[in-house]
Protein backbone atom coordinates (compact mmCIF):
# COMPACT_ATOMS: atom_id res chain seq x y z
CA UNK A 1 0.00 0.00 0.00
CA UNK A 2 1.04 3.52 -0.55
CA UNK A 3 1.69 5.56 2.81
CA UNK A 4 1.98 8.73 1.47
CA UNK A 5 -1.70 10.81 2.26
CA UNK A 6 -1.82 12.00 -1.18
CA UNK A 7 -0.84 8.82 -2.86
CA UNK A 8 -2.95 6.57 -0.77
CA UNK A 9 -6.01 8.97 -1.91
CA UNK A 10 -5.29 8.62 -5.29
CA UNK A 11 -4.30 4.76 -5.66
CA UNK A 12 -5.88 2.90 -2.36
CA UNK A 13 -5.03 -0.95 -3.77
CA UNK A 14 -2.70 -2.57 -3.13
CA UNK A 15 0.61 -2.12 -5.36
CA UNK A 16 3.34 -5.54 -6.04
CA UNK A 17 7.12 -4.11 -6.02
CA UNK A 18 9.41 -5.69 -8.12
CA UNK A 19 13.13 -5.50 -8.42
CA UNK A 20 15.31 -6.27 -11.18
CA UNK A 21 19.10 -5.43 -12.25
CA UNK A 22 19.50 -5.14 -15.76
CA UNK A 23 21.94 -7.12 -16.97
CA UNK A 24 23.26 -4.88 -19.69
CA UNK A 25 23.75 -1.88 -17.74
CA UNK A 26 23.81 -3.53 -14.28
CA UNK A 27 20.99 -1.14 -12.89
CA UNK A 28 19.19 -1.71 -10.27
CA UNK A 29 15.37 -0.54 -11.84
CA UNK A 30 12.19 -1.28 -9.37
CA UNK A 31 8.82 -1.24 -10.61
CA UNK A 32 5.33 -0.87 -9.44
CA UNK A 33 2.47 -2.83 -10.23
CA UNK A 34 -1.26 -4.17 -9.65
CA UNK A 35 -0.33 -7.46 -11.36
CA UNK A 36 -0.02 -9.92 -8.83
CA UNK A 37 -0.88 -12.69 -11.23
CA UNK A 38 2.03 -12.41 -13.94
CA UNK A 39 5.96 -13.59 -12.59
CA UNK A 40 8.30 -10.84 -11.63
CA UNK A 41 10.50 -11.02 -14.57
CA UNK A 42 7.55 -10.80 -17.22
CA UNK A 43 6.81 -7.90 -15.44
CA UNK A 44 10.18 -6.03 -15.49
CA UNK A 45 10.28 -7.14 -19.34
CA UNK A 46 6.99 -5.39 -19.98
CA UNK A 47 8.16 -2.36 -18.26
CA UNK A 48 11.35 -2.36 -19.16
CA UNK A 49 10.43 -2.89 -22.95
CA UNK A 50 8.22 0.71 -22.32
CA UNK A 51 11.04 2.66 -22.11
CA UNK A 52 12.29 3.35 -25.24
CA UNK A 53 8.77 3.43 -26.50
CA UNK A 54 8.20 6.37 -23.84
CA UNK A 55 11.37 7.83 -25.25
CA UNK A 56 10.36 7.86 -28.87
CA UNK A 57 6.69 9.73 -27.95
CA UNK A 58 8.73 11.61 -25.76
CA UNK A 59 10.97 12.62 -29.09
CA UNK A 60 7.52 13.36 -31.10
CA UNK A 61 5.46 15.63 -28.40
CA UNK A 62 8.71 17.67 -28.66
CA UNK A 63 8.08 17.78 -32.51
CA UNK A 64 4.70 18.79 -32.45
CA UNK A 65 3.86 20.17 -29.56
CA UNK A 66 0.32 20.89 -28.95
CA UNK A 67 0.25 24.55 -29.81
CA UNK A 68 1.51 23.46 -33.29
CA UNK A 69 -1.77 21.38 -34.11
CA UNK A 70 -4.07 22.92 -36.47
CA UNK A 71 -7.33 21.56 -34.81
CA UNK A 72 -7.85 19.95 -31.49
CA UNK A 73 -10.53 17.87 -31.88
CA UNK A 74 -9.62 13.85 -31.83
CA UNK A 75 -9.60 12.91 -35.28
CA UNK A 76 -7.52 15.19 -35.99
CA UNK A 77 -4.68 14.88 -33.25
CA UNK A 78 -5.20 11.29 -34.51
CA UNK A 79 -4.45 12.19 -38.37
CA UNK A 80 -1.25 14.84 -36.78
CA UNK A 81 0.44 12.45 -34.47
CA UNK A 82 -0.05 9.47 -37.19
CA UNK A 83 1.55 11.96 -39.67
CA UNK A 84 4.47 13.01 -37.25
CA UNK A 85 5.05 9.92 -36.60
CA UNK A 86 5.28 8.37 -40.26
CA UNK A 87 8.07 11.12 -40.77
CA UNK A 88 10.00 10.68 -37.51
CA UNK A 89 9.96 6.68 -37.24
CA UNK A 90 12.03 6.22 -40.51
CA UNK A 91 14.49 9.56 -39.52
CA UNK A 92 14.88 7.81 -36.03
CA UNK A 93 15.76 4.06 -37.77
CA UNK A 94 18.38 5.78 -40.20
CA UNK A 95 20.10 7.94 -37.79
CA UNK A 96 20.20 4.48 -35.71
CA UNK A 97 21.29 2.42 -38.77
CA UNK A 98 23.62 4.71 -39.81
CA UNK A 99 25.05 5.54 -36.30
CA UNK A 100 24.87 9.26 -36.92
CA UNK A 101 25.25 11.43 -33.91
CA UNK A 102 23.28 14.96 -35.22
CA UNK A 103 19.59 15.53 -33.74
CA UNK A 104 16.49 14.13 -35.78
CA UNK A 105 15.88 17.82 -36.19
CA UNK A 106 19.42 18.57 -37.44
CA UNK A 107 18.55 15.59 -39.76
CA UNK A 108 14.89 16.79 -40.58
């Protein structure tokens, strides 16, 4: 359980705490989760597996920010983000590919 006031208003379950030490950078990551069903390493996969996904939306809200859309209304955020995204994916794979070391906006 959270013991914080605050945190134990907004999230009353209980929470599983897992601990893991990545093996390819040797840190020590810990994780929180209402899964108490799925084993503790399929767990830090999943989360650890987020990261880089968190990175790369990360990247885009930088891109287009939301003062930059031309409407707000669902659809189209939809049709912008989709768009952003079909540019910056293949920039992103490239730079990797090619190991370059400029800024997807440098390469934009």
């Amino acid at each position: 359980m959270l013991t914080g006031l605050k945190a134990r208003l907004d999230y009353p379950g209980p929470l599983r705490r897992i601990g893991y030490r990545d093996s390819a950078t040797g840190k020590l990551l810990d994780f929180l989760t209402n899964n108490f069903t799925v084993p503790a390493l399929t767990i830090a996969q999943l989360y650890r597996g987020r990261r880089p996904i968190g990175l790369f939306f990360k990247c885009l809200k930088q891109h287009l920010p939301s003062n930059a859309l031309y409407d707000s209304s669902p659809n189209a955020v939809r049709t912008q983000s989709r768009t952003a995204i079909a540019v910056d994916l293949p920039v992103a794979i490239l730079k990797k590919r090619l190991h370059l070391n400029s800024s997807l906006d440098t390469i934009l």
